[in-house]
C-alpha atoms as a PDB file:
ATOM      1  CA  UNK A   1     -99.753  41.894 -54.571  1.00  0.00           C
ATOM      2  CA  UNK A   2     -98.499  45.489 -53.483  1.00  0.00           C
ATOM      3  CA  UNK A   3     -96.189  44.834 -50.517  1.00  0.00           C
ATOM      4  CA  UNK A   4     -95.552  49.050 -50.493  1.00  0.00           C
ATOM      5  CA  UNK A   5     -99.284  49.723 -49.336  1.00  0.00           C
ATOM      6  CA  UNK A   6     -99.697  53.056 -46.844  1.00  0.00           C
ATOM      7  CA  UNK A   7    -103.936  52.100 -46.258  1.00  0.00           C
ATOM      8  CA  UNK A   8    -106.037  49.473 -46.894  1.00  0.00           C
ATOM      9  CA  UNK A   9    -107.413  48.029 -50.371  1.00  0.00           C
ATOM     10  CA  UNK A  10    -110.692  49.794 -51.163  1.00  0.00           C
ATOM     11  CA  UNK A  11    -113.762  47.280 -52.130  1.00  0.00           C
ATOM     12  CA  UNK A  12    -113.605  46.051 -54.630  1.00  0.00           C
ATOM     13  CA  UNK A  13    -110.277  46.511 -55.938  1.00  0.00           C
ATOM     14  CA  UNK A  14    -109.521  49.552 -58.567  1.00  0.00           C
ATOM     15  CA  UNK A  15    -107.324  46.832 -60.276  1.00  0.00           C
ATOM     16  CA  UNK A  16    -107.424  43.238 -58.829  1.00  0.00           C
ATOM     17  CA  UNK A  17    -104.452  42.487 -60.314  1.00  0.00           C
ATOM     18  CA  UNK A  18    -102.368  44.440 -58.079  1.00  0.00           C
ATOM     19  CA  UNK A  19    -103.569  44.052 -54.835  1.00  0.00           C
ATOM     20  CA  UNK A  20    -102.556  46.328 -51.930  1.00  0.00           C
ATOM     21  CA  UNK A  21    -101.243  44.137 -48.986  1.00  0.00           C
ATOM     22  CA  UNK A  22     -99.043  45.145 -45.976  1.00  0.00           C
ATOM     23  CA  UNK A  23     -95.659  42.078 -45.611  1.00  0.00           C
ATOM     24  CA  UNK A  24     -95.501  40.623 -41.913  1.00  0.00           C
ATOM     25  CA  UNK A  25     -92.132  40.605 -41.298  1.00  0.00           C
ATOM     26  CA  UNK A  26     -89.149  40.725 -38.442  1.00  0.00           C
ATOM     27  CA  UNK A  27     -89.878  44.634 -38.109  1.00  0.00           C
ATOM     28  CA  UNK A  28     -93.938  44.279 -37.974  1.00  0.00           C
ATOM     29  CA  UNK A  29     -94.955  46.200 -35.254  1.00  0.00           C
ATOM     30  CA  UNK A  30     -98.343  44.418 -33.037  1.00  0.00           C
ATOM     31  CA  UNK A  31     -99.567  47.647 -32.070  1.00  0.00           C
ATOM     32  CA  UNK A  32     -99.455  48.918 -35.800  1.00  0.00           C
ATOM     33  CA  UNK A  33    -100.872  45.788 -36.986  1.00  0.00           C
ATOM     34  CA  UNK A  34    -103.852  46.210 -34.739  1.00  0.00           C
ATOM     35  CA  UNK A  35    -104.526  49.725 -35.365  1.00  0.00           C
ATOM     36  CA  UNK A  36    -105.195  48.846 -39.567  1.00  0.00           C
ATOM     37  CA  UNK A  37    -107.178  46.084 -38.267  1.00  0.00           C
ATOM     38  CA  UNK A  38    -109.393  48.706 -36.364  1.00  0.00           C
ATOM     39  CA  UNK A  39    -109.088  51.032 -39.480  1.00  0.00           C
ATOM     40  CA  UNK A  40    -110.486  48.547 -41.264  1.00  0.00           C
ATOM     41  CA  UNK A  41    -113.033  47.401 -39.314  1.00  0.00           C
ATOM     42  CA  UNK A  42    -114.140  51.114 -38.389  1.00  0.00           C
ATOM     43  CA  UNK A  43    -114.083  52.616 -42.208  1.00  0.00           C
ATOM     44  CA  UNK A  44    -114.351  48.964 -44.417  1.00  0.00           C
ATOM     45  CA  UNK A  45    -112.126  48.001 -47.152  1.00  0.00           C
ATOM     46  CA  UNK A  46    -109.547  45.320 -47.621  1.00  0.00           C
ATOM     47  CA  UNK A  47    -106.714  44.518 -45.423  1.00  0.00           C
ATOM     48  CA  UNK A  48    -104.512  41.739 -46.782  1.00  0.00           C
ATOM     49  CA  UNK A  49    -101.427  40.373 -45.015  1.00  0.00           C
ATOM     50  CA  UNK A  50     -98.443  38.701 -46.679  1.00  0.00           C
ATOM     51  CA  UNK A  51     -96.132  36.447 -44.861  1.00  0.00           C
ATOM     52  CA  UNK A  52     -93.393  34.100 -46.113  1.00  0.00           C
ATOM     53  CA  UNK A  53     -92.411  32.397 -43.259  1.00  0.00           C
ATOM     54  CA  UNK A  54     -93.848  32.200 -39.634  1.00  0.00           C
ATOM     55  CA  UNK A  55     -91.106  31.625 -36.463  1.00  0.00           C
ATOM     56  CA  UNK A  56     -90.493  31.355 -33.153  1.00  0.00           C
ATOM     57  CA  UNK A  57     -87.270  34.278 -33.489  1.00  0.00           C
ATOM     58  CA  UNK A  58     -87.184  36.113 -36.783  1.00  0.00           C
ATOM     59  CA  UNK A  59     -83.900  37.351 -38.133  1.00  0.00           C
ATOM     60  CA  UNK A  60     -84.911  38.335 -41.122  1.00  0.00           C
ATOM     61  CA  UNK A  61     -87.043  39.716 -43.702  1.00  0.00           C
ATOM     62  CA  UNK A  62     -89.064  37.139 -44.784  1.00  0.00           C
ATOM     63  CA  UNK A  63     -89.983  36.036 -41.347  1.00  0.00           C
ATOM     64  CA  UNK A  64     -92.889  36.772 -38.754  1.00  0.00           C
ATOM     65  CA  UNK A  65     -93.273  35.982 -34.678  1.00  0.00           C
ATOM     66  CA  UNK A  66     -95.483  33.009 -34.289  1.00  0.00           C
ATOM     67  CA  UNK A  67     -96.312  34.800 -30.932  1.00  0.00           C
ATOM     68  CA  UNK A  68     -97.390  38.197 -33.126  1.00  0.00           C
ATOM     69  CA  UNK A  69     -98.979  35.836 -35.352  1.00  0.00           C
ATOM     70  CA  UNK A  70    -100.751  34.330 -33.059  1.00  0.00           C
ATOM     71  CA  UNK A  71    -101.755  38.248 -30.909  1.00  0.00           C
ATOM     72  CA  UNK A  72    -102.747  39.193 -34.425  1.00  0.00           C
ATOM     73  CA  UNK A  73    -105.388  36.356 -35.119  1.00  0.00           C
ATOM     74  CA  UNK A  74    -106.416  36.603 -31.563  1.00  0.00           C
ATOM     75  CA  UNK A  75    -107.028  40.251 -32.411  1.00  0.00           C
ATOM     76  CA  UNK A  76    -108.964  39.950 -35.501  1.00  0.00           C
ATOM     77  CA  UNK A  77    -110.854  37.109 -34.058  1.00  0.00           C
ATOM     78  CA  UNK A  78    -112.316  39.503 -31.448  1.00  0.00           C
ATOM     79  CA  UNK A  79    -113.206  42.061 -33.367  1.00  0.00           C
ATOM     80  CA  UNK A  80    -117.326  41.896 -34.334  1.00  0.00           C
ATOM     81  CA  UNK A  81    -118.119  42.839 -38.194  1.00  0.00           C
ATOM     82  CA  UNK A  82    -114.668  41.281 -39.827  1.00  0.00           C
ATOM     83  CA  UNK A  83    -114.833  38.717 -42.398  1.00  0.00           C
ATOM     84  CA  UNK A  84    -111.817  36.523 -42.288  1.00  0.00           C
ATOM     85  CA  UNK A  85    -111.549  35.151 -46.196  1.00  0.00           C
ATOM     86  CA  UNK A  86    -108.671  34.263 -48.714  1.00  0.00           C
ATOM     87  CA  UNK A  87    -108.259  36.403 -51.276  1.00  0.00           C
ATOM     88  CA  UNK A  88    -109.604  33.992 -54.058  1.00  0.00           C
ATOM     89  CA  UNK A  89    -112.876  33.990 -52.087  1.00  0.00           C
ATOM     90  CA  UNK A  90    -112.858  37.721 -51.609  1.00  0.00           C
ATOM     91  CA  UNK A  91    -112.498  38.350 -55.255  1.00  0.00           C
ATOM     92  CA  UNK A  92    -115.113  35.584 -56.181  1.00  0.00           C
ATOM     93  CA  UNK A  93    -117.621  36.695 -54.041  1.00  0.00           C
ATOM     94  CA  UNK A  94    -116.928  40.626 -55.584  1.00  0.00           C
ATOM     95  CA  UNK A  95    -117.427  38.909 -58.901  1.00  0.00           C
ATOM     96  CA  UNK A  96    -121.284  37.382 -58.168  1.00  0.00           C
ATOM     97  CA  UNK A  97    -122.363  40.606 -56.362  1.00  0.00           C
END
């Protein structure tokens, strides 16, 4: 995966071996995070997360907010017209269309 994406991955991928996908970290913004959701979900394409590690303070780079985490899914999950998949099942179901 990409972790220096500026938009969304466009369907299906140009190359699916490098994947555009934004990194949750300790700097991840809600409000930002919700806005691509709503890009996506008003234009289509791709939106892929990355996370290493999910806590209740992050310090550091490699870690997300549970609570953001948790505002995040919350968000998605009311949002009409999103698919929630893993990207093995995104690509597979690109490959039998």
């Amino acid at each position: 995966m990409t972790s220096t994406a500026t938009s969304a991955e466009t369907v299906p991928p140009a190359d699916p071996y490098a994947i555009r996908s934004f990194v949750l970290d300790n700097n991840s913004v809600l409000a930002s995070l919700q806005a691509q959701v709503d890009g996506v979900a008003n234009h289509g394409g791709l939106l892929v997360y990355c996370c290493h590690e999910i806590v209740t303070s992050p310090a550091s780079s490699t870690q997300f907010s549970i609570a953001n985490h948790a505002a995040l899914v919350d968000y998605v999950a009311g949002k009409s017209g999103i698919r929630v998949l893993t990207l093995g099942d995104v690509l597979r179901s690109l490959i039998t269309q």
